[in-house]
PDB file of N, CA and C in Angstrom:
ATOM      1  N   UNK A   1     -39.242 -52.879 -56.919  1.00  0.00           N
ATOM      2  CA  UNK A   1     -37.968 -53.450 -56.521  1.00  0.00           C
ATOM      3  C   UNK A   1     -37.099 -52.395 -55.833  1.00  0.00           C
ATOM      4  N   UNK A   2     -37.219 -50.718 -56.503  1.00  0.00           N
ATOM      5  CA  UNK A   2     -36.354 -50.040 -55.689  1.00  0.00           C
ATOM      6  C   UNK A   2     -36.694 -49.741 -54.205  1.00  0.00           C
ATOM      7  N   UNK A   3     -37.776 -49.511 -54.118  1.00  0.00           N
ATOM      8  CA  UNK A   3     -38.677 -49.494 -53.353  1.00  0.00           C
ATOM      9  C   UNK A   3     -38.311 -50.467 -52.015  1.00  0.00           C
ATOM     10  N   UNK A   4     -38.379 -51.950 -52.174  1.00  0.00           N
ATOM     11  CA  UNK A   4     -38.168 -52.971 -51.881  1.00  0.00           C
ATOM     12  C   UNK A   4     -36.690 -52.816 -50.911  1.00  0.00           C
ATOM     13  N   UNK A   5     -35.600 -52.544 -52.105  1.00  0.00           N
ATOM     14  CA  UNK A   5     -34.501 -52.726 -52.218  1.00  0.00           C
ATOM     15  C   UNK A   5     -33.926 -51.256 -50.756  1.00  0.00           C
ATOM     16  N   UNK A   6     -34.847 -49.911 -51.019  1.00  0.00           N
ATOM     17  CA  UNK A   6     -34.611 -49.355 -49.882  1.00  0.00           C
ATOM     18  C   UNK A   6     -35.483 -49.335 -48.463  1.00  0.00           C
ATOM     19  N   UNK A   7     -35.786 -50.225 -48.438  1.00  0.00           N
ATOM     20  CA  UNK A   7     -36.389 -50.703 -46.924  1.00  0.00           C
ATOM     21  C   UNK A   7     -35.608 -51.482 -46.686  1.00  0.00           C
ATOM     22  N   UNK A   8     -34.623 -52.605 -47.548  1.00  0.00           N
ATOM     23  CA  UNK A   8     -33.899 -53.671 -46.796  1.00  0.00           C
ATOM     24  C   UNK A   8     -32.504 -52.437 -46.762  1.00  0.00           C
ATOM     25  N   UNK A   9     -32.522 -51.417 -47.167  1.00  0.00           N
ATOM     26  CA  UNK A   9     -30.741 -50.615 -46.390  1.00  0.00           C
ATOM     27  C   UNK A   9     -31.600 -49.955 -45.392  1.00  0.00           C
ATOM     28  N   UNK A  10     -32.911 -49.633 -45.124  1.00  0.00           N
ATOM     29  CA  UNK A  10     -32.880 -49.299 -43.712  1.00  0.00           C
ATOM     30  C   UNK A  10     -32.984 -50.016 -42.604  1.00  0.00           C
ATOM     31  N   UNK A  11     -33.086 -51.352 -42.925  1.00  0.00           N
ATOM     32  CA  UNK A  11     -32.952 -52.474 -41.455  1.00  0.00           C
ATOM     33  C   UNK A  11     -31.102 -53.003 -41.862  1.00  0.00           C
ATOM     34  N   UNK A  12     -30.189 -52.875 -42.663  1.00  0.00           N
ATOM     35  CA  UNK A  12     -29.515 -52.937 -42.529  1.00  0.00           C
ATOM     36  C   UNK A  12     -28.448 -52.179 -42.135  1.00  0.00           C
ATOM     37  N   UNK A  13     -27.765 -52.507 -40.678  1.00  0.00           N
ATOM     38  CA  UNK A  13     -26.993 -52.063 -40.304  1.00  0.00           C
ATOM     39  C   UNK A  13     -25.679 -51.320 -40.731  1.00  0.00           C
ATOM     40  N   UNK A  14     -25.387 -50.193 -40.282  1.00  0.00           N
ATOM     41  CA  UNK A  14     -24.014 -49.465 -41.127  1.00  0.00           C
ATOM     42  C   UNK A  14     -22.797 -49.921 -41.312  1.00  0.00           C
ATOM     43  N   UNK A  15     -22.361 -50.074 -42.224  1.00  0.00           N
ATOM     44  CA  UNK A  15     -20.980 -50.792 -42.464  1.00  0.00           C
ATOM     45  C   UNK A  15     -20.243 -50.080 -41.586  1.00  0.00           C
ATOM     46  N   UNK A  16     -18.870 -50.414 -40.924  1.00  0.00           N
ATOM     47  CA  UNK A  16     -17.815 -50.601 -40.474  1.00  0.00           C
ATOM     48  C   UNK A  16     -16.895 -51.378 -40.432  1.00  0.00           C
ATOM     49  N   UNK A  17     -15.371 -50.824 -40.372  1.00  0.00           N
ATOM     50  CA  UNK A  17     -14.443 -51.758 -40.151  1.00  0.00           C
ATOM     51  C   UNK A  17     -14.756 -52.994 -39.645  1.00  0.00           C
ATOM     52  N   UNK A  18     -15.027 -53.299 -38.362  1.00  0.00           N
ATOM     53  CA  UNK A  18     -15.729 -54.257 -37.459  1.00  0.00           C
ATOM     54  C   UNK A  18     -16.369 -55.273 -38.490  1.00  0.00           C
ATOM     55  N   UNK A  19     -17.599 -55.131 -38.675  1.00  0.00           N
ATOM     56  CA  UNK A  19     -18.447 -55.963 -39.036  1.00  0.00           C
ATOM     57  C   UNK A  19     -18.691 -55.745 -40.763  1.00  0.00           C
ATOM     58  N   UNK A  20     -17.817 -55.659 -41.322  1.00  0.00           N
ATOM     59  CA  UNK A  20     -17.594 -55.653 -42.747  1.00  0.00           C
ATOM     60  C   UNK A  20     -18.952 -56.361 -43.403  1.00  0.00           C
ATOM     61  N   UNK A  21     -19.225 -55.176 -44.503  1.00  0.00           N
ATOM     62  CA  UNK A  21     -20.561 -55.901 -45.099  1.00  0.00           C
ATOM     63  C   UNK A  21     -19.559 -56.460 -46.405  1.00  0.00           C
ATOM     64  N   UNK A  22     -20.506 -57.730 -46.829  1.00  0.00           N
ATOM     65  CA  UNK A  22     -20.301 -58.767 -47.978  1.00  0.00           C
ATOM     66  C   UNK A  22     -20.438 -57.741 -49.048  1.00  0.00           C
ATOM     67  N   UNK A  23     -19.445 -57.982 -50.449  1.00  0.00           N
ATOM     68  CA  UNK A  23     -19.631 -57.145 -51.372  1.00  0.00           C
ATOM     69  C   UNK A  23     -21.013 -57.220 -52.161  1.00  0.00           C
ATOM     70  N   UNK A  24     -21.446 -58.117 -52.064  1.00  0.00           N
ATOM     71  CA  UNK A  24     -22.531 -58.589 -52.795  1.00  0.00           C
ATOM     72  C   UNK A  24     -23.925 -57.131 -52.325  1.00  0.00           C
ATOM     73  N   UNK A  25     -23.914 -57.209 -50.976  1.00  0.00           N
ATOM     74  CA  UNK A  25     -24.620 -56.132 -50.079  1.00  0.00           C
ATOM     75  C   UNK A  25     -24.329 -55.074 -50.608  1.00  0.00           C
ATOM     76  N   UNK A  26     -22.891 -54.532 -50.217  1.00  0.00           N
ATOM     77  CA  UNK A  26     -22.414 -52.999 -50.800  1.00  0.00           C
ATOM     78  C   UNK A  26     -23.015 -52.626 -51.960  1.00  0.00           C
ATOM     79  N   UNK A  27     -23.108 -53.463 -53.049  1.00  0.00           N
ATOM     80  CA  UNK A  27     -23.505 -53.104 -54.614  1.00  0.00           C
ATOM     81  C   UNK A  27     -25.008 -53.119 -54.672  1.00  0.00           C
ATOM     82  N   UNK A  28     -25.495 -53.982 -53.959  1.00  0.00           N
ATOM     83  CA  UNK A  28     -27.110 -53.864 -54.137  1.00  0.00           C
ATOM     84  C   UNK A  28     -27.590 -52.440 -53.408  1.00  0.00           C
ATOM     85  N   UNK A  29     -26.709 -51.773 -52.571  1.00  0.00           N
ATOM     86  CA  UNK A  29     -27.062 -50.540 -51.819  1.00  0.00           C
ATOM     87  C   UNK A  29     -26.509 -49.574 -52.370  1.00  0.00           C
ATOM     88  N   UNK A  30     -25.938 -49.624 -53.166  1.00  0.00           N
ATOM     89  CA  UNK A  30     -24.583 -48.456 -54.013  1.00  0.00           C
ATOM     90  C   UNK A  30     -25.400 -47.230 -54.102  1.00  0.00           C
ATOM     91  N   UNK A  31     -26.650 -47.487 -54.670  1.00  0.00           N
ATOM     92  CA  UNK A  31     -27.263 -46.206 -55.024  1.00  0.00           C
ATOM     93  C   UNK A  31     -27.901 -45.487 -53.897  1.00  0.00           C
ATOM     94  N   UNK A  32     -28.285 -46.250 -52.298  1.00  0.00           N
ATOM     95  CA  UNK A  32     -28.238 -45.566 -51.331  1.00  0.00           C
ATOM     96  C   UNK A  32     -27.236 -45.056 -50.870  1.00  0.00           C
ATOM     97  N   UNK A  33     -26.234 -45.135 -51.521  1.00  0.00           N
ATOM     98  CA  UNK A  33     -24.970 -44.707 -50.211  1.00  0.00           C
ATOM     99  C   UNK A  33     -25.017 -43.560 -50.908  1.00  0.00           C
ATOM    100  N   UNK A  34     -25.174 -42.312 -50.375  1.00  0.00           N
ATOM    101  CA  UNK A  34     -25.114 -41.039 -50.161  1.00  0.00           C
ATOM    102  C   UNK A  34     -25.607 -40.274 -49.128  1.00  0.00           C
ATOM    103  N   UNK A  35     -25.574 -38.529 -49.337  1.00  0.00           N
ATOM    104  CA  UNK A  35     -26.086 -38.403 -47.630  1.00  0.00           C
ATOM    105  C   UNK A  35     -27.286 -38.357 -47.659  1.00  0.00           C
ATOM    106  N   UNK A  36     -28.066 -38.007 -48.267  1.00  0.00           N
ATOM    107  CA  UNK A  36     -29.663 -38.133 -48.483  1.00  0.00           C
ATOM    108  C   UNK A  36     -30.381 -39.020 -47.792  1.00  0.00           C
ATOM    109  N   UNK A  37     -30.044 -40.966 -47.875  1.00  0.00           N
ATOM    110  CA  UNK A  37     -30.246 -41.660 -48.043  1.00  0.00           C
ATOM    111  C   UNK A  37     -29.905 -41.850 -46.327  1.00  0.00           C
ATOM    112  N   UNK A  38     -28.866 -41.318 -46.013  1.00  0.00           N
ATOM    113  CA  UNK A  38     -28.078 -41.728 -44.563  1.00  0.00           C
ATOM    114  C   UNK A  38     -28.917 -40.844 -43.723  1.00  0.00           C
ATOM    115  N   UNK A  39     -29.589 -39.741 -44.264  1.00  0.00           N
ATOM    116  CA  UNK A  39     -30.391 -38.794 -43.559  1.00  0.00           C
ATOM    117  C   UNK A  39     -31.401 -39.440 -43.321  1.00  0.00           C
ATOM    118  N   UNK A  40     -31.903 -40.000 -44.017  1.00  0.00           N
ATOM    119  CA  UNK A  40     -33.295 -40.458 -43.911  1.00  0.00           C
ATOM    120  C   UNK A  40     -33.238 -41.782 -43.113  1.00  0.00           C
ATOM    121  N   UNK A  41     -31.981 -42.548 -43.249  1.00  0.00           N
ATOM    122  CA  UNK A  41     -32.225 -43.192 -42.373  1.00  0.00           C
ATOM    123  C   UNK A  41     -31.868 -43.313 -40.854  1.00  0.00           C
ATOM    124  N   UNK A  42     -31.534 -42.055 -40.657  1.00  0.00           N
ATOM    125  CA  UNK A  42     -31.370 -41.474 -39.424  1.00  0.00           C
ATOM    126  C   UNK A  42     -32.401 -41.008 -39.290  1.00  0.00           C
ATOM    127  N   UNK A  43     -33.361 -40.236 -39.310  1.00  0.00           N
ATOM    128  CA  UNK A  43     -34.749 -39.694 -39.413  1.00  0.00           C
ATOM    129  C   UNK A  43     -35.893 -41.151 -39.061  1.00  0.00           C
ATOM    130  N   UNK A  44     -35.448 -41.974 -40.197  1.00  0.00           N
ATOM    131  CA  UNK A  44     -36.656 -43.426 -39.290  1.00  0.00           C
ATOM    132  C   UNK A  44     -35.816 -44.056 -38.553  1.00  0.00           C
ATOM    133  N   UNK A  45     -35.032 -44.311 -37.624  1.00  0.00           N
ATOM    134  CA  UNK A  45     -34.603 -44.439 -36.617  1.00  0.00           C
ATOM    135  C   UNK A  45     -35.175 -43.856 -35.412  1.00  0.00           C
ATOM    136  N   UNK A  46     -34.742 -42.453 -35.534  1.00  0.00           N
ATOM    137  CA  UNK A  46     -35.147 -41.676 -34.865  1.00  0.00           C
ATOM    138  C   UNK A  46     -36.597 -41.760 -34.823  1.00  0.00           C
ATOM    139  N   UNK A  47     -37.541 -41.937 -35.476  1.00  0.00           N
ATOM    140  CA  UNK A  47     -38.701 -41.774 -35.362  1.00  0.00           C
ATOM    141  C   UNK A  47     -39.498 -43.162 -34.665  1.00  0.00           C
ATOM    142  N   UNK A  48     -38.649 -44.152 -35.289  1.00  0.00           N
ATOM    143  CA  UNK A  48     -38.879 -45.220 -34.684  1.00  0.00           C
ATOM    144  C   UNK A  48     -38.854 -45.609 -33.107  1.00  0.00           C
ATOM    145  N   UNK A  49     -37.887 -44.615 -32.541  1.00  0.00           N
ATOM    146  CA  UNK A  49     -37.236 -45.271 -30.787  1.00  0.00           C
ATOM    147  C   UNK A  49     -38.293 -43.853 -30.316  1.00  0.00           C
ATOM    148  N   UNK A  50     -39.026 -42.598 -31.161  1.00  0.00           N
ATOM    149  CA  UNK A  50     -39.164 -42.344 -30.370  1.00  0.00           C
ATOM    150  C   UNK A  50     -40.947 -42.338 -30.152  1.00  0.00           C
ATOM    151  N   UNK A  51     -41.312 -43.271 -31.465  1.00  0.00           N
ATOM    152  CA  UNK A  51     -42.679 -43.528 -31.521  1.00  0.00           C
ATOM    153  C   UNK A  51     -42.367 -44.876 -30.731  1.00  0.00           C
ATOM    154  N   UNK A  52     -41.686 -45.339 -30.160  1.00  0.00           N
ATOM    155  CA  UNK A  52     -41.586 -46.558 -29.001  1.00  0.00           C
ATOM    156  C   UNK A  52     -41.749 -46.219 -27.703  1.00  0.00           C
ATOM    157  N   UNK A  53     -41.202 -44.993 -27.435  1.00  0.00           N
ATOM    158  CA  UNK A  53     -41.272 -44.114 -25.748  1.00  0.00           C
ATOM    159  C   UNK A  53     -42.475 -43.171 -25.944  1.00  0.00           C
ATOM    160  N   UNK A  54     -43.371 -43.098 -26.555  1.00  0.00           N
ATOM    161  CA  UNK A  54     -44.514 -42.521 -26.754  1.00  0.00           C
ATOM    162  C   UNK A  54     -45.384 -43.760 -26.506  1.00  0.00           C
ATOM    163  N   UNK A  55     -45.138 -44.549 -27.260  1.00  0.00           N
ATOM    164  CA  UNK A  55     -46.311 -45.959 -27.028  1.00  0.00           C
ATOM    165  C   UNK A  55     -46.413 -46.776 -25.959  1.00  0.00           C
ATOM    166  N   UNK A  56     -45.296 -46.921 -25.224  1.00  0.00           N
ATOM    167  CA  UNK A  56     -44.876 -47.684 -24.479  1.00  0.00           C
ATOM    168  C   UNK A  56     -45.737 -47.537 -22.890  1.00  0.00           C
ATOM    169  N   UNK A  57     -45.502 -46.325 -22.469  1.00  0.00           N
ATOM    170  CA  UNK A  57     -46.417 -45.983 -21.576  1.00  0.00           C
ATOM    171  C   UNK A  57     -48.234 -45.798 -21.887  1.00  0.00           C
ATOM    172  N   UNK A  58     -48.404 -45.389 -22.814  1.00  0.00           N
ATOM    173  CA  UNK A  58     -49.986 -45.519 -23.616  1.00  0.00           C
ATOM    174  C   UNK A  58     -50.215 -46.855 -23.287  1.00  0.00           C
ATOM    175  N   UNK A  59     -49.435 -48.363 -23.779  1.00  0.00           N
ATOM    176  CA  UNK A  59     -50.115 -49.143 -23.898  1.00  0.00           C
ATOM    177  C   UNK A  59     -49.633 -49.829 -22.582  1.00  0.00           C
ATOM    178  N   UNK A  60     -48.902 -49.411 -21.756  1.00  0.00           N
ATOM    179  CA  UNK A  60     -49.086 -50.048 -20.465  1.00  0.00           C
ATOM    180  C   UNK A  60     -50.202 -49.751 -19.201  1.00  0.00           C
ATOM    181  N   UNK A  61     -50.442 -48.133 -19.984  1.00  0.00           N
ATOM    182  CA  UNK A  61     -51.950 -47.854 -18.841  1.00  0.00           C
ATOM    183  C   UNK A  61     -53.061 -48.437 -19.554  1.00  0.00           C
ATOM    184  N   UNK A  62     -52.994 -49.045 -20.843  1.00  0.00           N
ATOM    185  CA  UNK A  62     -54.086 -49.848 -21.469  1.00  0.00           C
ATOM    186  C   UNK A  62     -54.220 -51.256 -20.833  1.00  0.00           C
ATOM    187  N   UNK A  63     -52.770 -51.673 -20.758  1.00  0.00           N
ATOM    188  CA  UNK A  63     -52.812 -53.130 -20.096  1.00  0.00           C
ATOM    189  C   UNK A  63     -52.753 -52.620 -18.356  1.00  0.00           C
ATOM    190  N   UNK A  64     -52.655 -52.090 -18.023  1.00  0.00           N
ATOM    191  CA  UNK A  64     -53.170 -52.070 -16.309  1.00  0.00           C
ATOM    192  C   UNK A  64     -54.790 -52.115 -16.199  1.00  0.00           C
ATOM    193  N   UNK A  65     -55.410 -51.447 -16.883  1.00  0.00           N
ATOM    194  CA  UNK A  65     -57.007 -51.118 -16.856  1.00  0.00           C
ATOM    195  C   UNK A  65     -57.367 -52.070 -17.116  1.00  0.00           C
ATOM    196  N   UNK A  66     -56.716 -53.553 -17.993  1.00  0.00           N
ATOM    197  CA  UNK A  66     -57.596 -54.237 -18.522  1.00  0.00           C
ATOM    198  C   UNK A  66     -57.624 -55.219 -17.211  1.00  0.00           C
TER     199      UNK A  66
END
């Protein structure tokens, strides 16, 4: 479940003024909110956009050849 519980705060977006998260959200994430947690999910972000511009061209000279 924790497990679980921190994969859904890394597809969820960062609170702000703006787009206010529901309290219900805030408390189920309470124990991510620190910097650890904000690191890391800056880190799969980052890893994510940039294992996308690595792939992206790979699999377009895959789909030209085919």
């Amino acid at each position: 479940m924790l497990f679980g519980n921190f994969l859904l705060f890394l597809f969820t977006p960062e609170d702000s003024g703006a787009t206010a998260m529901s309290r219900g959200n805030r408390l189920r994430y309470q124990r991510f909110d620190n910097r650890l947690c904000g690191a890391v999910k800056i880190c799969f972000w980052t890893g994510v956009a940039v294992l996308f511009w690595i792939s992206l061209p790979l699999f377009l000279r895959i789909v030209t050849f085919i």
